[in-house]
C-alpha atoms as a PDB file:
ATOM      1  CA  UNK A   1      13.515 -19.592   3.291  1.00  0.00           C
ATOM      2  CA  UNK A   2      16.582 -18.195   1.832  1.00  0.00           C
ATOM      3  CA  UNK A   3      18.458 -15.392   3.255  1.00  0.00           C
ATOM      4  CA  UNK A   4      17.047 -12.572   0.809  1.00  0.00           C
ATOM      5  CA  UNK A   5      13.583 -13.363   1.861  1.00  0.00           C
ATOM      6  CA  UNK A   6      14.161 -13.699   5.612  1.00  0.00           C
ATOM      7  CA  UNK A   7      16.154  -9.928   5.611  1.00  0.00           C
ATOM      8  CA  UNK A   8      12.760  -8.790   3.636  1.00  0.00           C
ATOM      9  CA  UNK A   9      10.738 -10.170   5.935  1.00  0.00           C
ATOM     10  CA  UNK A  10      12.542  -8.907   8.850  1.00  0.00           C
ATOM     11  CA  UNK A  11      12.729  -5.746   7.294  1.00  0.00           C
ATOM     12  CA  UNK A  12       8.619  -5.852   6.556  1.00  0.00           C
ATOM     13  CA  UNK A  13       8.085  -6.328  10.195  1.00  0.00           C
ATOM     14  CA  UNK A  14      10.619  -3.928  11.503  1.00  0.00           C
ATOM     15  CA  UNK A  15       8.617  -0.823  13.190  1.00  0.00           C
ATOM     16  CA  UNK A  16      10.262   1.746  11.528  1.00  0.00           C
ATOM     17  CA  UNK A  17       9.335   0.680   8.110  1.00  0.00           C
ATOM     18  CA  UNK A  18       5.801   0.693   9.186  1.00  0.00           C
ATOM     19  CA  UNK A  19       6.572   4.389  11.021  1.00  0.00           C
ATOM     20  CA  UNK A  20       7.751   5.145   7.434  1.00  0.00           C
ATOM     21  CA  UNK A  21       4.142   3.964   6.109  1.00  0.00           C
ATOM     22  CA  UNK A  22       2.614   6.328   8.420  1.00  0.00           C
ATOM     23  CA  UNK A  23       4.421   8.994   7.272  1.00  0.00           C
ATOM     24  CA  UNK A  24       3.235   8.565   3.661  1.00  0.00           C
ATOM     25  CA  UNK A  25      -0.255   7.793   4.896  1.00  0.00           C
ATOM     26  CA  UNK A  26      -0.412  11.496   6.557  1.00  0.00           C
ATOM     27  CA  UNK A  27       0.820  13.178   3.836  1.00  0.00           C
ATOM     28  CA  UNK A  28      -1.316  11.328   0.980  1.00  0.00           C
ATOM     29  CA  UNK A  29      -4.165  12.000   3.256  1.00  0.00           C
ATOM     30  CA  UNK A  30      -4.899  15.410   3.450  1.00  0.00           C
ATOM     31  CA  UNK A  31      -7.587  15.504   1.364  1.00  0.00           C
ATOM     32  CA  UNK A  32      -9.537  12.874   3.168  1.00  0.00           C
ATOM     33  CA  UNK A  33     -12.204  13.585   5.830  1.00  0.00           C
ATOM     34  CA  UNK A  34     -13.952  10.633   7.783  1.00  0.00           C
ATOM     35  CA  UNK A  35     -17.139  10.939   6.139  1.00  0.00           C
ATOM     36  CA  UNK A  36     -14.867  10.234   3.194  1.00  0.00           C
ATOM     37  CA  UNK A  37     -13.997   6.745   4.249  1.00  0.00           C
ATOM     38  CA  UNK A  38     -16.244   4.594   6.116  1.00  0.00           C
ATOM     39  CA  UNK A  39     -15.580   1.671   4.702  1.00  0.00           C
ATOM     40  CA  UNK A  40     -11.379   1.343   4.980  1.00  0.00           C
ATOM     41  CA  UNK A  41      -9.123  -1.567   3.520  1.00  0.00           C
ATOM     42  CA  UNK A  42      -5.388  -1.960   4.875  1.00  0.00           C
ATOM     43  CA  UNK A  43      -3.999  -4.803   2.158  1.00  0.00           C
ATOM     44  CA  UNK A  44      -0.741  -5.606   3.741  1.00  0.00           C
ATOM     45  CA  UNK A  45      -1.182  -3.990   7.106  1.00  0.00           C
ATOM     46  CA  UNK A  46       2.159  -5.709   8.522  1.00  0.00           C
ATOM     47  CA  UNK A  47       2.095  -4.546  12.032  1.00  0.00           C
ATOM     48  CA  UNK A  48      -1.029  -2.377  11.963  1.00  0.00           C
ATOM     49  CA  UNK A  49       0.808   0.870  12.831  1.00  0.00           C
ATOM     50  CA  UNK A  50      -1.200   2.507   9.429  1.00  0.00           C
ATOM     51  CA  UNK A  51      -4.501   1.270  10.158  1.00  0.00           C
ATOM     52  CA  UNK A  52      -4.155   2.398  13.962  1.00  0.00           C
ATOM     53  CA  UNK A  53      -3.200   6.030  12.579  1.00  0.00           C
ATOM     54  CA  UNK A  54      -6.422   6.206  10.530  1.00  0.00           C
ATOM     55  CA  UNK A  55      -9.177   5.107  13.180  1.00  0.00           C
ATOM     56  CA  UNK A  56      -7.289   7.450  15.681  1.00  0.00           C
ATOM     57  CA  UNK A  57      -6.128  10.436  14.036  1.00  0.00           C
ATOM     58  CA  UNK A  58      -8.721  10.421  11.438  1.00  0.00           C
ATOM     59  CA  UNK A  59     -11.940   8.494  13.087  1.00  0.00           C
ATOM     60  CA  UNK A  60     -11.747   5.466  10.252  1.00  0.00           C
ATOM     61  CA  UNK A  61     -12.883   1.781  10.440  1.00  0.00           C
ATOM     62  CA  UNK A  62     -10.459  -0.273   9.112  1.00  0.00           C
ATOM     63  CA  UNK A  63     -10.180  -4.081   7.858  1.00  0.00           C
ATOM     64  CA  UNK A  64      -6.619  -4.804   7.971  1.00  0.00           C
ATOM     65  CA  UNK A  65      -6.014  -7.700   6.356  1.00  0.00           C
ATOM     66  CA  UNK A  66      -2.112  -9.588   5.504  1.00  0.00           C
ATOM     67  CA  UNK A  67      -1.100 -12.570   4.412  1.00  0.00           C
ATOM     68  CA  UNK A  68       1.550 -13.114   7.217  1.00  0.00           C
ATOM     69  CA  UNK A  69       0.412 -14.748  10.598  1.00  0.00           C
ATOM     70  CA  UNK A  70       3.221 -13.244  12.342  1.00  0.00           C
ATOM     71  CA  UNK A  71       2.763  -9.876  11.367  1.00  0.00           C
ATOM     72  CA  UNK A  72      -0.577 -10.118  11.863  1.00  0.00           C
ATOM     73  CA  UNK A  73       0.267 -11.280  15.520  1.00  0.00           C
ATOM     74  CA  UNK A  74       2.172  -8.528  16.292  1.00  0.00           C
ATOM     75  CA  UNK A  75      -0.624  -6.435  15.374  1.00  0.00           C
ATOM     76  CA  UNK A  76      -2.974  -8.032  17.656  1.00  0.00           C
ATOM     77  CA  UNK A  77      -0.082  -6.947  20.430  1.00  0.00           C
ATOM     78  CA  UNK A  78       0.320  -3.373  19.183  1.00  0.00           C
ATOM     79  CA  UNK A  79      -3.213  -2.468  18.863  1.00  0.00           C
ATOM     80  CA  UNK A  80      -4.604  -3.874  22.065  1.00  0.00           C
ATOM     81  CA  UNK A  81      -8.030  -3.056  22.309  1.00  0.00           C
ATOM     82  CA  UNK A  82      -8.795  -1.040  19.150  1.00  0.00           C
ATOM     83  CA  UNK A  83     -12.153  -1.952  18.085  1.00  0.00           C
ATOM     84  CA  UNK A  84     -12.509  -0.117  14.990  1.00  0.00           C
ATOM     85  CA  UNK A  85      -9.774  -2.340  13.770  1.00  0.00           C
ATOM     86  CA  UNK A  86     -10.881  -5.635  12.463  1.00  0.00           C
ATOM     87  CA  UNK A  87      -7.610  -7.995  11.578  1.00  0.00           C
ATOM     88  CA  UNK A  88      -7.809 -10.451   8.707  1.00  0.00           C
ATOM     89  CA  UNK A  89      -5.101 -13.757   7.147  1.00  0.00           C
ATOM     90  CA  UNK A  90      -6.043 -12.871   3.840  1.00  0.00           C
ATOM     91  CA  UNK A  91      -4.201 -13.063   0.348  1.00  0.00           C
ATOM     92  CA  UNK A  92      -3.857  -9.799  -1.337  1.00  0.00           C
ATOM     93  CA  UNK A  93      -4.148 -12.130  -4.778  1.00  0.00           C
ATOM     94  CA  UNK A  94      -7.378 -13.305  -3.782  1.00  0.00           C
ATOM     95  CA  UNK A  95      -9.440 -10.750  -1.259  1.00  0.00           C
ATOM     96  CA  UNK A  96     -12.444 -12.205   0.527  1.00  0.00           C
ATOM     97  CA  UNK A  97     -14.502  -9.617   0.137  1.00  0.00           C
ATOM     98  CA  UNK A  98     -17.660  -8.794  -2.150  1.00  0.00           C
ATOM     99  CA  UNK A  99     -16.972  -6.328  -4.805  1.00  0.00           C
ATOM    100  CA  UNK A 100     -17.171  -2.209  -4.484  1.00  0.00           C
ATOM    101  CA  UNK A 101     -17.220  -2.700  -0.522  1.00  0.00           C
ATOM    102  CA  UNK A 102     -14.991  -0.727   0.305  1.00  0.00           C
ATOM    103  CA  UNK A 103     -14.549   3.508  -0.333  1.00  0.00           C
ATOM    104  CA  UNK A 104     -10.726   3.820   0.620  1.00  0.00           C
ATOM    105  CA  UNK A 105      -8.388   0.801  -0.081  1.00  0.00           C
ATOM    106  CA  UNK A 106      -4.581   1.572   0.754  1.00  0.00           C
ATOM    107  CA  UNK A 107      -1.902  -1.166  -0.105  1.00  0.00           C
ATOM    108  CA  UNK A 108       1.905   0.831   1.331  1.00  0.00           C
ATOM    109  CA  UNK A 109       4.872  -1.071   0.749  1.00  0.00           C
ATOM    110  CA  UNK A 110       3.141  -4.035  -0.427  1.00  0.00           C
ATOM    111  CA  UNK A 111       2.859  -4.732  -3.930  1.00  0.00           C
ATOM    112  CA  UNK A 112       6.887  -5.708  -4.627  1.00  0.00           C
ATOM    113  CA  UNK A 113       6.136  -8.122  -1.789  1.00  0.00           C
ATOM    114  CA  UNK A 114       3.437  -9.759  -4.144  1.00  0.00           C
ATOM    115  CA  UNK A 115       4.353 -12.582  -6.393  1.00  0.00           C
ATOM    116  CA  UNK A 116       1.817 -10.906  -9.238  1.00  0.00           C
ATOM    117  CA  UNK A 117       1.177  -7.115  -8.182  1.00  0.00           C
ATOM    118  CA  UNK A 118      -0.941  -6.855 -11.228  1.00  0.00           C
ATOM    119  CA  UNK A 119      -3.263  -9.668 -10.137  1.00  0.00           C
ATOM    120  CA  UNK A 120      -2.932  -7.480  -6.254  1.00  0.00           C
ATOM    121  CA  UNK A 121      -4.110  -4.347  -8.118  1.00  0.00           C
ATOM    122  CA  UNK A 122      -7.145  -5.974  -9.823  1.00  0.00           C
ATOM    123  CA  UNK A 123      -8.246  -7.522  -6.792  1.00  0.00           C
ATOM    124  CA  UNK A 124      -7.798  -3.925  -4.810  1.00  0.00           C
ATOM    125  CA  UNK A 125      -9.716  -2.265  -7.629  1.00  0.00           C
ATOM    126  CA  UNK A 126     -12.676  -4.714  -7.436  1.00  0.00           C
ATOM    127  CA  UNK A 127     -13.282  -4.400  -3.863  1.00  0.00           C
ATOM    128  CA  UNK A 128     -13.450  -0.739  -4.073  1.00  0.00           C
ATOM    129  CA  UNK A 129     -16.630   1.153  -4.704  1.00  0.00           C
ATOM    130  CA  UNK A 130     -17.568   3.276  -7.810  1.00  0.00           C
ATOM    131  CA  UNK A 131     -15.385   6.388  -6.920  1.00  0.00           C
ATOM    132  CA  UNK A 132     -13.778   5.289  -4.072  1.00  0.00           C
ATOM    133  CA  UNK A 133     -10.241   6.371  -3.614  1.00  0.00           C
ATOM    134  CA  UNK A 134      -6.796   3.996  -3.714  1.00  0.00           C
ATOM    135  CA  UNK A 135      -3.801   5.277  -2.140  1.00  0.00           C
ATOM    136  CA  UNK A 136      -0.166   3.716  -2.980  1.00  0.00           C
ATOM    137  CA  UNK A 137       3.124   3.347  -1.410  1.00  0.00           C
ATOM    138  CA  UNK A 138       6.185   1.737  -3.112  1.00  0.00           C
ATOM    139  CA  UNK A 139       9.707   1.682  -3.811  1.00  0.00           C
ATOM    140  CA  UNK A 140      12.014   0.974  -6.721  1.00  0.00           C
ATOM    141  CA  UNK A 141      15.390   1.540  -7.408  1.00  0.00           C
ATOM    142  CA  UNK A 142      17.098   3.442 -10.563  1.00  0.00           C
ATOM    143  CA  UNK A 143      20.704   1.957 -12.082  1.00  0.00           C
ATOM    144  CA  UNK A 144      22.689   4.326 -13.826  1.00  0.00           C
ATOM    145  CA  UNK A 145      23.739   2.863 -17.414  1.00  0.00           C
ATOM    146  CA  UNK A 146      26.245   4.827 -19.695  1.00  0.00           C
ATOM    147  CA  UNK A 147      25.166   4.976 -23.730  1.00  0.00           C
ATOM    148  CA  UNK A 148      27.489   6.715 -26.067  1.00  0.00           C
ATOM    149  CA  UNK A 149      29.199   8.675 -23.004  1.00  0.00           C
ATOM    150  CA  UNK A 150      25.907   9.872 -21.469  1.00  0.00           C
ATOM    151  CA  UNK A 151      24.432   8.794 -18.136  1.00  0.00           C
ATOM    152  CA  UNK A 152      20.772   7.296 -18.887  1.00  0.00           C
ATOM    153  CA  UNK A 153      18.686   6.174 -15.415  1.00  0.00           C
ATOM    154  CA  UNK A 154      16.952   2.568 -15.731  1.00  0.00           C
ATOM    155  CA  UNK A 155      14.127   1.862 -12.763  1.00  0.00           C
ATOM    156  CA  UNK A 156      14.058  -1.478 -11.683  1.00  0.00           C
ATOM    157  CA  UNK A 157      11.059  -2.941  -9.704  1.00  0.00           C
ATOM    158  CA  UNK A 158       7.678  -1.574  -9.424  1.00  0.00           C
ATOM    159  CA  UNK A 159       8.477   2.000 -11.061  1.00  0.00           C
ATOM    160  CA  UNK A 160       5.656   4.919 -11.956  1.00  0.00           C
ATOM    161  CA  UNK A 161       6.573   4.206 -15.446  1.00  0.00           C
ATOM    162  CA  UNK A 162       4.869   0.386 -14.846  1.00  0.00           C
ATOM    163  CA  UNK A 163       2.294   1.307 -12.165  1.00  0.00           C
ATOM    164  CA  UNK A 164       0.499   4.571 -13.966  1.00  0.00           C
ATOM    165  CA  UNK A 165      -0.365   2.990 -17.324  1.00  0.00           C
ATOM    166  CA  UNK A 166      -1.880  -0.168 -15.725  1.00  0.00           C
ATOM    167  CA  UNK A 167      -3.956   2.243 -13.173  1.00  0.00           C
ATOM    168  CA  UNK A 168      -5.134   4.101 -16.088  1.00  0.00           C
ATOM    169  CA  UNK A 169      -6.581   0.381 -17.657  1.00  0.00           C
ATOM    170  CA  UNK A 170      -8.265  -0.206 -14.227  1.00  0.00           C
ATOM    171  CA  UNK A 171     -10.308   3.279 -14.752  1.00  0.00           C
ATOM    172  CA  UNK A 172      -8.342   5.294 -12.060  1.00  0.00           C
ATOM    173  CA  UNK A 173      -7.512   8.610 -12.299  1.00  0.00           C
ATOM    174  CA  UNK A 174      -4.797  10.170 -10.282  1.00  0.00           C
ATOM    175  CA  UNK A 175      -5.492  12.318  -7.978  1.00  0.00           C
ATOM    176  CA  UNK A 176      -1.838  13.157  -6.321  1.00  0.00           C
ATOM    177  CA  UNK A 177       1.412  11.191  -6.959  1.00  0.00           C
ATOM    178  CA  UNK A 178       4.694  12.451  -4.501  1.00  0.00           C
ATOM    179  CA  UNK A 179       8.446  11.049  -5.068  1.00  0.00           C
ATOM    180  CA  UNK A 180      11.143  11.097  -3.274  1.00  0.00           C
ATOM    181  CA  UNK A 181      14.600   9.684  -3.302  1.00  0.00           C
ATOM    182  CA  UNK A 182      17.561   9.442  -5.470  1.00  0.00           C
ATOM    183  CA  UNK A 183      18.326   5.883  -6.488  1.00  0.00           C
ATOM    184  CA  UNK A 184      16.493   4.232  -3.847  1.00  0.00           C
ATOM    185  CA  UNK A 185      12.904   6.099  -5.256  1.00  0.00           C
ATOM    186  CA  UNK A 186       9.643   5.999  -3.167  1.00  0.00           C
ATOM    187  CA  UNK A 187       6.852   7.212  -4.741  1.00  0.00           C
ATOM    188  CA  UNK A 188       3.021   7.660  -3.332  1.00  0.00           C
ATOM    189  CA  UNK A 189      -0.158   8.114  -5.001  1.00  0.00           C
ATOM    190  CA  UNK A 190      -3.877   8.708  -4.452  1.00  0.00           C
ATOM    191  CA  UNK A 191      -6.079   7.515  -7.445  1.00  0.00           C
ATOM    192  CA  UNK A 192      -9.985   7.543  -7.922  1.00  0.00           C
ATOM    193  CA  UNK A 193     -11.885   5.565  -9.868  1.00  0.00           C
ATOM    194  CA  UNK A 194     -13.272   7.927 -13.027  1.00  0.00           C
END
């Protein structure tokens, strides 16, 4: 593993960027009541700090599922004895579940981490049920290019400008979309399928 992947990796596993995931969570949440949700998909659940939020604060039963058997050991650690959380190895490219199972399916942080996010998104979308809602995290980062003496901002990485237009194909309309940041950009989103 080269040393760009192991400083992701450490970074992916590192508590306070899942604290930062459960700060998104709450605030793309708000419109969600338990009843809402009973059926809950974590793709990429890293740690488990998310998924323990929802089935405390907000009552949800979650499937966690991530690809990484170290993250998902140090979710077994975290969460103890949390029943209503139910930890999966699973590929985000390839989910093994039926389709339309689930009515909430979040993936925070996660797609960049994916070798094909589109392929990710698909599978997300087929696993969640007519109307069901699909909440977003991720990052990108904007370069500043000079044309003809004027500033002009280029996102790299998994930008709105990418993400919207290939939600729209997959039937989803959105819901609520928040940004933040300056050249490092964050952005969340909670879509439903139309």
């Amino acid at each position: 593993m080269d040393l760009i992947k192991k400083q992701q990796r450490k970074r992916y596993l590192d508590s306070s960027h899942a604290a930062r995931s459960v700060k998104w969570a709450e605030k793309l949440l708000v419109p969600f009541s338990p009843s809402a949700a009973r059926r809950t998909l974590e793709v990429g659940c890293g740690r488990g700090l998310v998924a323990d939020y929802l089935t405390k604060r907000l009552g949800f039963s979650v499937v966690a599922v991530d690809l990484d058997f170290e993250a998902l050991s140090l979710a077994r650690q975290e969460l103890g004895s949390n029943r209503q959380i139910f930890l999966v190895q699973a590929d985000a490219l390839s989910l093994p579940f039926p389709d339309g199972c689930f009515d909430l399916v979040l993936g925070l942080n996660m797609l960049h981490h994916t070798p094909d996010w589109l392929q990710a998104l698909r599978e997300m979308s087929r696993v969640l049920s007519f109307s069901g809602w699909l909440l977003l995290v991720e990052r990108y980062s904007v370069e500043i290019r000079w044309e003809k003496g004027q500033p002009r901002l280029e996102p790299h990485g998994l930008s709105p400008q990418n993400l919207l237009p290939e939600l729209e194909k997959h039937a989803f309309k959105i819901m609520k979309l928040l940004k933040k940041g300056c050249l490092l950009r964050r952005y969340g989103l909670v879509a439903t399928k139309k």
